[in-house]
N, C-alpha and C. Protein backbone atom coordinates (compact mmCIF):
# COMPACT_ATOMS: atom_id res chain seq x y z
N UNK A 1 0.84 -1.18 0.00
CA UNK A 1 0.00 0.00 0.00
C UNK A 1 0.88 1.24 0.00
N UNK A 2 0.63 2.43 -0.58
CA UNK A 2 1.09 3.42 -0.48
C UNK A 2 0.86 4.49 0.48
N UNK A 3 1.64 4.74 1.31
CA UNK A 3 1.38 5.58 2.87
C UNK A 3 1.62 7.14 2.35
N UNK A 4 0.98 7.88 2.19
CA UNK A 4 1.32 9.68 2.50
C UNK A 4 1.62 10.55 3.64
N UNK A 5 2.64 10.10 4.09
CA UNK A 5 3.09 11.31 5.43
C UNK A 5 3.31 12.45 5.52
N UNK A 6 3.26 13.31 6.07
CA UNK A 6 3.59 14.88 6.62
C UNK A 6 3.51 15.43 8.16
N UNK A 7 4.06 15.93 8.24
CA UNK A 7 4.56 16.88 9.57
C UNK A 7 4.92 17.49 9.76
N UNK A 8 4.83 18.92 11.18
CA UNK A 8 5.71 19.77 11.26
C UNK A 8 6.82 19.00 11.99
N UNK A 9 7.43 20.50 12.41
CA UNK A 9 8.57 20.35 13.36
C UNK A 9 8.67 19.43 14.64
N UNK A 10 7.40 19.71 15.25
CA UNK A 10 7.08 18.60 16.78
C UNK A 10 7.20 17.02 15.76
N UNK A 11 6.89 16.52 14.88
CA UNK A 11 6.98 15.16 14.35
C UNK A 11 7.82 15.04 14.25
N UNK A 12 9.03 15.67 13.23
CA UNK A 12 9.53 14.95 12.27
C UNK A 12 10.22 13.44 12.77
N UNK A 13 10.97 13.65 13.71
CA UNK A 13 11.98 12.44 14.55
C UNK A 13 11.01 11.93 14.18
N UNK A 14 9.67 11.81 14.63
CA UNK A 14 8.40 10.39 15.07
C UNK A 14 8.02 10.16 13.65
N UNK A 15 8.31 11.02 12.74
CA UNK A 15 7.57 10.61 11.58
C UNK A 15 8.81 10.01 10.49
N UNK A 16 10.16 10.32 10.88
CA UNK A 16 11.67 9.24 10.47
C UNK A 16 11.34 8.02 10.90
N UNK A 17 10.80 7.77 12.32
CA UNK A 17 10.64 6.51 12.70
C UNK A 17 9.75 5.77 12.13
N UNK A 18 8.68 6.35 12.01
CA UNK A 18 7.30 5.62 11.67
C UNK A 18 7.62 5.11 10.34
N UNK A 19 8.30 5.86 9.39
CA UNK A 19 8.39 6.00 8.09
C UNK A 19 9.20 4.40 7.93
N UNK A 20 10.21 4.28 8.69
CA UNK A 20 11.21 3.04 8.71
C UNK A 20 10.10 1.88 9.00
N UNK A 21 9.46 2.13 10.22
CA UNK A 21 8.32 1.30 10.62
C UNK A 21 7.63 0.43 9.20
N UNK A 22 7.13 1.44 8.50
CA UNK A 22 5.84 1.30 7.39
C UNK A 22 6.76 0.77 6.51
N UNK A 23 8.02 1.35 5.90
CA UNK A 23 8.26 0.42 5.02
C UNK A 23 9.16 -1.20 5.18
N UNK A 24 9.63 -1.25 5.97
CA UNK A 24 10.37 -2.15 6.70
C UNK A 24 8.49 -3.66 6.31
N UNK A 25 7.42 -2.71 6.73
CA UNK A 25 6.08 -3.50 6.63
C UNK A 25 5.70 -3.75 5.12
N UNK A 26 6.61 -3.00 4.00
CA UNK A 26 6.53 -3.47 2.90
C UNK A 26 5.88 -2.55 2.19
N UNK A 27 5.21 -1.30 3.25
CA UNK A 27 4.22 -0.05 1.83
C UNK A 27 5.63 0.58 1.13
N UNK A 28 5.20 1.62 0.34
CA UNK A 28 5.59 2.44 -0.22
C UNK A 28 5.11 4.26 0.66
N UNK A 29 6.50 4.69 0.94
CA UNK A 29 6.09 5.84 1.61
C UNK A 29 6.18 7.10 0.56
N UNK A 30 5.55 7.74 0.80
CA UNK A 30 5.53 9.02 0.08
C UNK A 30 5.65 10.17 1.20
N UNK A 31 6.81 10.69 1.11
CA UNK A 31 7.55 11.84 2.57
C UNK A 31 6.54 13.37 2.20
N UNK A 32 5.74 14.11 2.35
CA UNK A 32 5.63 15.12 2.10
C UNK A 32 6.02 16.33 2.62
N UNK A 33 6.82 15.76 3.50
CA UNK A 33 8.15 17.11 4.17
C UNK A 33 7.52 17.54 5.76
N UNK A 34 8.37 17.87 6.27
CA UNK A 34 9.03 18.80 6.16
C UNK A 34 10.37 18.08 6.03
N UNK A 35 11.70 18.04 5.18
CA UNK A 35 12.72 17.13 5.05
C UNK A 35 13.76 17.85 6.22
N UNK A 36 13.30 19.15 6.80
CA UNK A 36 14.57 19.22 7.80
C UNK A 36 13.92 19.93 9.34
N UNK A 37 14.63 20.46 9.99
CA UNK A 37 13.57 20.76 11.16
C UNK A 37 13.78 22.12 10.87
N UNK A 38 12.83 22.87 11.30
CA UNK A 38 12.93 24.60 11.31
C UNK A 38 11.29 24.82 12.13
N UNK A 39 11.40 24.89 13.11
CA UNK A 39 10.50 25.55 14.00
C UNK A 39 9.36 26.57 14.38
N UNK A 40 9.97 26.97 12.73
CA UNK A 40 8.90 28.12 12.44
C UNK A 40 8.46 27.30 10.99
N UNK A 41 8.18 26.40 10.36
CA UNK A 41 7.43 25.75 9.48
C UNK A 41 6.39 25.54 9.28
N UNK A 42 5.18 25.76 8.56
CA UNK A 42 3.73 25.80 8.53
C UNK A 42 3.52 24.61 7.89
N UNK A 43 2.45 23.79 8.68
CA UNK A 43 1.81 22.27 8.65
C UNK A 43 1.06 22.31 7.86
N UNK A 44 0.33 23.31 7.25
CA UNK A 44 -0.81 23.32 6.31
C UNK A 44 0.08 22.64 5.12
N UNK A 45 0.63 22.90 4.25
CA UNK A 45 0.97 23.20 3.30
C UNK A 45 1.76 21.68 3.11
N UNK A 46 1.98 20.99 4.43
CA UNK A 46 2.63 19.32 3.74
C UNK A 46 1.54 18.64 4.32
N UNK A 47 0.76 18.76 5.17
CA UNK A 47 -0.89 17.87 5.08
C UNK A 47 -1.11 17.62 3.98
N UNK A 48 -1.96 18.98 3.76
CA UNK A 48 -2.81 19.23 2.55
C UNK A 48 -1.81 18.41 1.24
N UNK A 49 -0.68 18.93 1.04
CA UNK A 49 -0.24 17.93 0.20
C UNK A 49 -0.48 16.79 0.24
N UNK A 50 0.21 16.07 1.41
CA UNK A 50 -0.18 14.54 1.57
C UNK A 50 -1.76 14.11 1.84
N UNK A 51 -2.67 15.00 1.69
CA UNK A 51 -3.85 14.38 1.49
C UNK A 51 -4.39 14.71 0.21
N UNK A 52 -4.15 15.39 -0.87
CA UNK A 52 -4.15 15.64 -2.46
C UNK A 52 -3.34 14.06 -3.11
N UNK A 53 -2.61 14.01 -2.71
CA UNK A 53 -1.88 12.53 -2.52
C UNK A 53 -2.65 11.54 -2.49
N UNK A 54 -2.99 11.13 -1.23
CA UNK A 54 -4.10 9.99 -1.05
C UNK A 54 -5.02 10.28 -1.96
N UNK A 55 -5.90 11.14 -2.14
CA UNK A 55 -7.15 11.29 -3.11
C UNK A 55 -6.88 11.22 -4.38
N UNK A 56 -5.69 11.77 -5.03
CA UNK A 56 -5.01 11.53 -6.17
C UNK A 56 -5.17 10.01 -6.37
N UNK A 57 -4.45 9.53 -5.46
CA UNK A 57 -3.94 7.92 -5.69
C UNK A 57 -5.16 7.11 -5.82
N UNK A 58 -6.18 7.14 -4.72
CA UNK A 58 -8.03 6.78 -4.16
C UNK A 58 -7.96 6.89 -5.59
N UNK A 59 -8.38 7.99 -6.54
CA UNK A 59 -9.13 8.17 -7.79
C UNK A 59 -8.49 7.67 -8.96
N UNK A 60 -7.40 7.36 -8.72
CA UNK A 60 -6.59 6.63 -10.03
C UNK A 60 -6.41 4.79 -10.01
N UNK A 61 -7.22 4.48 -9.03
CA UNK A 61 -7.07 3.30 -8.15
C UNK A 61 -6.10 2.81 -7.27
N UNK A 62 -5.15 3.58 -6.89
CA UNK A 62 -3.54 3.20 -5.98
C UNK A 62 -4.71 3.02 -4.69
N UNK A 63 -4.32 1.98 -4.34
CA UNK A 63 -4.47 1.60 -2.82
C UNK A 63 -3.59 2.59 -2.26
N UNK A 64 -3.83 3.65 -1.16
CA UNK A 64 -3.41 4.35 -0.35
C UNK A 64 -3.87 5.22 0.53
N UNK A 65 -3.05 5.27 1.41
CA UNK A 65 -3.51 6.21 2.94
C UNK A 65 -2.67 7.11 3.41
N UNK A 66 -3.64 7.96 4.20
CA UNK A 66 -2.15 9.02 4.43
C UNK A 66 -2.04 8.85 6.18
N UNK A 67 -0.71 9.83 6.70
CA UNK A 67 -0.82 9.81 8.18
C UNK A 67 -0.39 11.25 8.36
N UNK A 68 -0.83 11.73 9.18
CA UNK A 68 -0.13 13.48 9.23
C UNK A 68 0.26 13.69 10.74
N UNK A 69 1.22 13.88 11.07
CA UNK A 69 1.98 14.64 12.50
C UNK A 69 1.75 15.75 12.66
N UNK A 70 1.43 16.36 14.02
CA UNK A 70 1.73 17.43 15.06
C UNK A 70 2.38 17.38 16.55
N UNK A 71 2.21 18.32 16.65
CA UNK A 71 2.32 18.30 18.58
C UNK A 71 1.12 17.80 18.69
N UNK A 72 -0.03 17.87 18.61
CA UNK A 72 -1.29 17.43 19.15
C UNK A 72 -2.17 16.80 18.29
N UNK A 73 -1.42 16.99 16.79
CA UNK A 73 -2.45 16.18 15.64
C UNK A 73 -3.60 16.93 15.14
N UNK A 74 -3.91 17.99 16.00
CA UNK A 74 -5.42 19.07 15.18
C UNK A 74 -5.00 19.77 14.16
N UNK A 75 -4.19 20.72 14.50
CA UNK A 75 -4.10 21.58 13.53
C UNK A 75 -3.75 20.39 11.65
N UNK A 76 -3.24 19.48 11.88
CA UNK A 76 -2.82 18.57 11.17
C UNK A 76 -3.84 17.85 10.46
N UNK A 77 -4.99 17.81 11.36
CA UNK A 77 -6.07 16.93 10.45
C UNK A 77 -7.39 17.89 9.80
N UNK A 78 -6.73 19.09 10.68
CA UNK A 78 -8.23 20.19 10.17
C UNK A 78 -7.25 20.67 8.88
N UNK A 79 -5.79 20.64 8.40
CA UNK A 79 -5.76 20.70 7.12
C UNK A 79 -5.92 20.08 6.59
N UNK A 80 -5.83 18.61 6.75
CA UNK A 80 -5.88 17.48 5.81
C UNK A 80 -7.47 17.33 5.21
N UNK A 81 -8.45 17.58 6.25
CA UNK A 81 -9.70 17.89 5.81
C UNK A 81 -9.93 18.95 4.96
N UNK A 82 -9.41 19.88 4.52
CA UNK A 82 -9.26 20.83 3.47
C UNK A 82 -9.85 20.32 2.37
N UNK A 83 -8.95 19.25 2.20
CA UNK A 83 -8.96 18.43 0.40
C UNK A 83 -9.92 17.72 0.03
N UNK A 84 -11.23 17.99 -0.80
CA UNK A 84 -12.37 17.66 -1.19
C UNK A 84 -11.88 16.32 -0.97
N UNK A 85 -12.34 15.41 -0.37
CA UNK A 85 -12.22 13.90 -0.52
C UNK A 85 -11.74 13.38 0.68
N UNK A 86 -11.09 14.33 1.50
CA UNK A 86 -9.94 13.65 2.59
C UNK A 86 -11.22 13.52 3.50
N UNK A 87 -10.93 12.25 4.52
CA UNK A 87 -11.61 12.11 5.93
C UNK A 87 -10.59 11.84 6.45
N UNK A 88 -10.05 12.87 7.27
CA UNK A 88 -8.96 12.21 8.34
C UNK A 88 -9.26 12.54 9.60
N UNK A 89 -9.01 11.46 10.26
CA UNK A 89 -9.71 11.49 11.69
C UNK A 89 -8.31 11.83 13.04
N UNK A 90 -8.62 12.14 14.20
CA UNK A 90 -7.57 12.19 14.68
C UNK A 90 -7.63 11.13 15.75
N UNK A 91 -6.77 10.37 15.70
CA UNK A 91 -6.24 8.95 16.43
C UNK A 91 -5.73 9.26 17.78
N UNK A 92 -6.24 8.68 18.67
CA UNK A 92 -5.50 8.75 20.33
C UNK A 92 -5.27 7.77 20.98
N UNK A 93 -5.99 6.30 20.68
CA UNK A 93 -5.75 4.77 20.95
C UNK A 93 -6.12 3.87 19.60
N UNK A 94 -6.37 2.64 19.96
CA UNK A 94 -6.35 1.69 18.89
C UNK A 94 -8.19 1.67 18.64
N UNK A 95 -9.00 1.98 19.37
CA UNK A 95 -10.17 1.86 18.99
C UNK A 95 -10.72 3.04 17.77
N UNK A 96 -9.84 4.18 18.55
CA UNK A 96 -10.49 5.59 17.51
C UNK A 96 -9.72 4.84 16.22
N UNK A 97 -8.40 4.31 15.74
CA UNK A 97 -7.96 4.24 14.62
C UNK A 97 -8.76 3.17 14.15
N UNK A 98 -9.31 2.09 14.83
CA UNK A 98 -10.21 1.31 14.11
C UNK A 98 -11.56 1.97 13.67
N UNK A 99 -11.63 2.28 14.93
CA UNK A 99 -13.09 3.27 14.51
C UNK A 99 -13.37 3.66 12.98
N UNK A 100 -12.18 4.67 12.84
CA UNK A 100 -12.08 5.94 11.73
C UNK A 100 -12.20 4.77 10.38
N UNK A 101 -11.73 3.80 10.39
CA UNK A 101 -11.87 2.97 9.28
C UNK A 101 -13.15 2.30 9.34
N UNK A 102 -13.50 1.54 10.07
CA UNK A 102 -14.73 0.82 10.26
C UNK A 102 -16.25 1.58 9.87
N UNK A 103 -16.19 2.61 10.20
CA UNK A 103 -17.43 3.28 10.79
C UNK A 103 -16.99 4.86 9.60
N UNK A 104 -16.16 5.37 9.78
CA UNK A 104 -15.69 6.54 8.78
C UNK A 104 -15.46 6.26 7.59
N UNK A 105 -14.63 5.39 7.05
CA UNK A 105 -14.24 5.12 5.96
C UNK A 105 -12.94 5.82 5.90
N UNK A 106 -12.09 6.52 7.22
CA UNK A 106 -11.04 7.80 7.23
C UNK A 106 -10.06 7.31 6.01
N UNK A 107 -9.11 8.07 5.35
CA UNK A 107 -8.34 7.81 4.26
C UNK A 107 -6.83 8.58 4.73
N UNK A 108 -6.75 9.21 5.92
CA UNK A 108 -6.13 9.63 6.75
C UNK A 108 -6.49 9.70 8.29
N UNK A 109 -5.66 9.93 9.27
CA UNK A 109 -4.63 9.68 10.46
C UNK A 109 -4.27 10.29 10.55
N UNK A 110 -4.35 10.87 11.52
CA UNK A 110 -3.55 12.25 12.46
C UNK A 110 -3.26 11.73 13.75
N UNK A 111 -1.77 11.93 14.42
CA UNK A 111 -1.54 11.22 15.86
C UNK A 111 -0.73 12.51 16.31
N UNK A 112 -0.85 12.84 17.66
CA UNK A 112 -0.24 13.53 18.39
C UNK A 112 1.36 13.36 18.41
N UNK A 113 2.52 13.70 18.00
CA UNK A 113 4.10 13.26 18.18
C UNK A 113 3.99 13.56 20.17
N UNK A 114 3.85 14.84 20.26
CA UNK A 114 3.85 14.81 21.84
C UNK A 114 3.22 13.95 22.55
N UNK A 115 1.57 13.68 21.96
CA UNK A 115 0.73 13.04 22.95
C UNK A 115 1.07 11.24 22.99
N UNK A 116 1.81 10.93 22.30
CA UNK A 116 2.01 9.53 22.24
C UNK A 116 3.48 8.97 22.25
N UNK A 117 4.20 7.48 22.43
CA UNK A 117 5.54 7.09 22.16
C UNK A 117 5.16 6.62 20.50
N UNK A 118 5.94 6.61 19.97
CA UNK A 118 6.49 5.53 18.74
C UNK A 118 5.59 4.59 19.22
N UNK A 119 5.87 3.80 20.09
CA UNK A 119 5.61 2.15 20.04
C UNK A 119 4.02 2.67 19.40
N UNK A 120 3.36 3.65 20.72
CA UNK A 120 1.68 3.82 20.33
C UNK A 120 1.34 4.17 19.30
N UNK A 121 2.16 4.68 18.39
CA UNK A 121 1.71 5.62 16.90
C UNK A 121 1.60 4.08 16.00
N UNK A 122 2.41 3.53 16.29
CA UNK A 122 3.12 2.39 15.09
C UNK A 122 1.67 1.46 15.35
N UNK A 123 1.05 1.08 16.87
CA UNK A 123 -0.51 0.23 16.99
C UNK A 123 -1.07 0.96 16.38
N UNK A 124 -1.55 2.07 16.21
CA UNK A 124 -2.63 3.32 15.77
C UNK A 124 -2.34 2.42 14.69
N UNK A 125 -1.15 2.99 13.70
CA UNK A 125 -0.96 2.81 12.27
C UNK A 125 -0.95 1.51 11.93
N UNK A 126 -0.59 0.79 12.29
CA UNK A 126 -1.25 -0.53 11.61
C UNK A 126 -2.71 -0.98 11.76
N UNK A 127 -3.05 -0.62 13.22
CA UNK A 127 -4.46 -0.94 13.57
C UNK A 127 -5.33 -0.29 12.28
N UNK A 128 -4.63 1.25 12.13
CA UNK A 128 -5.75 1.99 11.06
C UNK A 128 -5.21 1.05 9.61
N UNK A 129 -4.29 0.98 9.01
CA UNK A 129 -4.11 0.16 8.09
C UNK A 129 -4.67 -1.05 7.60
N UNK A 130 -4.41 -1.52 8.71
CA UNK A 130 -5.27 -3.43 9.04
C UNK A 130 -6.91 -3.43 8.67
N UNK A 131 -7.23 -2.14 9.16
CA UNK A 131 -9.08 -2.64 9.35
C UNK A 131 -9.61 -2.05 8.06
N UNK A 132 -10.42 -2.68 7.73
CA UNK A 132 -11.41 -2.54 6.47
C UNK A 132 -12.92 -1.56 6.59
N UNK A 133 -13.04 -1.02 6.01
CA UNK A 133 -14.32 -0.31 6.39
C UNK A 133 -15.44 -1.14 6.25
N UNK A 134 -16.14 -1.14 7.52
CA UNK A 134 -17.81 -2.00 7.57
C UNK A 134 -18.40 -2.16 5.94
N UNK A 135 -18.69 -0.84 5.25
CA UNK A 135 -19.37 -1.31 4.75
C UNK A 135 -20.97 -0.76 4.87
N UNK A 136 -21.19 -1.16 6.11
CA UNK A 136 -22.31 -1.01 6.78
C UNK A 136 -23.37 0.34 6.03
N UNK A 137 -24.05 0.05 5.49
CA UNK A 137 -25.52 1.08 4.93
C UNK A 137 -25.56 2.48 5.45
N UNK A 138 -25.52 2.44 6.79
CA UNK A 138 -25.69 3.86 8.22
C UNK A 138 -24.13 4.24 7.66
N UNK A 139 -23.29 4.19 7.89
CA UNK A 139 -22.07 4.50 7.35
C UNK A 139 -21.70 4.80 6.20
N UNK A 140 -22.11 3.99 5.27
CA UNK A 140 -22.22 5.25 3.76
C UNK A 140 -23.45 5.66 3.16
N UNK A 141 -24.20 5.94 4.01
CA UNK A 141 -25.34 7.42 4.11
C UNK A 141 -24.05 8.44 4.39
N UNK A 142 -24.10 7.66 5.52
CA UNK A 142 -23.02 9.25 6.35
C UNK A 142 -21.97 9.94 5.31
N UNK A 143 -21.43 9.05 5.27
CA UNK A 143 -20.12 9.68 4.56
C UNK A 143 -20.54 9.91 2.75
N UNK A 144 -21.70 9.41 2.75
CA UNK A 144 -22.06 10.17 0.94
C UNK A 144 -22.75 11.41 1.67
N UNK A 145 -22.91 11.41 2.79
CA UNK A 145 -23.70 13.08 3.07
C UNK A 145 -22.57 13.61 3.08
N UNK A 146 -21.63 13.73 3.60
CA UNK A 146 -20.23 14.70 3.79
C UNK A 146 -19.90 14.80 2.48
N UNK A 147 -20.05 13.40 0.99
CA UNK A 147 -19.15 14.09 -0.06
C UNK A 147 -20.43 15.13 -0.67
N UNK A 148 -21.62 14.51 -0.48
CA UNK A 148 -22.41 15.58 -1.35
C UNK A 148 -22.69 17.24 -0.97
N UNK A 149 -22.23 17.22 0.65
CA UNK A 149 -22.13 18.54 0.91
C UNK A 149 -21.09 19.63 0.19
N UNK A 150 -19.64 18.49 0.05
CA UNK A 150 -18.48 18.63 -0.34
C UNK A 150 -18.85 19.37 -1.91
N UNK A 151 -19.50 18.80 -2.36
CA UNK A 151 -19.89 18.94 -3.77
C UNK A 151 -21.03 20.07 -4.10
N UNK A 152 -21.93 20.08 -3.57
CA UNK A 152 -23.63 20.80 -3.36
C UNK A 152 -23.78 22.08 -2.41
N UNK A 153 -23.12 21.82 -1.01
CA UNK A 153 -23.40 22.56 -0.50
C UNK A 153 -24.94 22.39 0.70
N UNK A 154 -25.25 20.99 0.47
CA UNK A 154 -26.63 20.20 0.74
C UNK A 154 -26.07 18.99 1.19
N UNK A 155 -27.35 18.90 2.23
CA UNK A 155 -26.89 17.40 2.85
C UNK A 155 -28.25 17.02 2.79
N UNK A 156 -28.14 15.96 1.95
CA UNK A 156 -29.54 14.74 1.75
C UNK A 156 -30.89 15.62 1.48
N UNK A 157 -30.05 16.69 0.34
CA UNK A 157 -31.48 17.11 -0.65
C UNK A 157 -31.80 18.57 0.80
N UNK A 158 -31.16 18.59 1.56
CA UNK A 158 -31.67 20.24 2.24
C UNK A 158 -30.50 21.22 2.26
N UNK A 159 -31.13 22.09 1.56
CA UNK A 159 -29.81 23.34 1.74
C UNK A 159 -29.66 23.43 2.98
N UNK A 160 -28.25 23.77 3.56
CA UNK A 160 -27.58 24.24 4.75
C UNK A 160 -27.83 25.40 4.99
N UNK A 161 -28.24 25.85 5.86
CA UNK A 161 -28.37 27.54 6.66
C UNK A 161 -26.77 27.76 6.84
């Protein structure tokens, strides 16, 4: 599978590691930077990449997922949500990362570098990798309401106030 990473400055170390992690597991990583540390670096701008990435790949048929780093993982997944298509959820144990697949359909991962060790990012990330989305009917209502809003501006035929 093809993995899309990004991070600021609080990741990068965790996101060198993870990166060894994932491919060592046999994906293909795609780095979307930041390639050095600088402290004053803005996260928008390698999310959002690495989630143009995943959706790129989603629509051309590449099996792929992305993962995005912060200090806390928000600011990280409210860009990654930017990109018409992205659901990225933000991960804090192994249930939310199953969750986000099962029940979301997420296509990205956001983990805290501060709020977690390596060992915990690496369960997140395979856990989110490993699980398959339900499927389930209630679950893609949901998530065809989010793309048709994405698209319309309407969710299930009612304009939004």
């Amino acid at each position: 599978m093809r993995i899309h990473i990004a991070t600021d400055h609080a990741g990068l170390e965790f996101s060198r590691d993870l990166q060894e992690h994932l491919r060592s597991a046999g994906h293909e990583v795609i780095d979307h930077g930041p390639a050095e540390y600088d402290e004053l670096d803005d996260y928008p701008s390698f999310c959002i990449n690495a989630a143009i990435g995943v959706i790129a790949d989603q629509q051309a048929g590449v099996e792929a997922l992305g993962i995005v780093f912060g200090g806390s993982g928000n600011g990280e997944q409210m860009a990654a949500n930017k990109v018409r298509g992205a659901r990225a959820a933000l991960v804090w144990n192994v249930a939310t990362a199953q969750l986000a697949r099962e029940h979301n359909d997420a296509n990205l991962i956001s983990i805290g570098a501060r709020q977690h060790t390596v060992e915990e990012a690496i369960l997140f990330i395979d856990t989110f990798i490993a699980t398959p989305f339900s499927g389930a009917e209630r679950h893609a209502r949901r998530i065809a309401q989010l793309a048709e809003y994405e698209d319309t501006g309407a969710i299930a035929g009612k304009q939004v106030d």
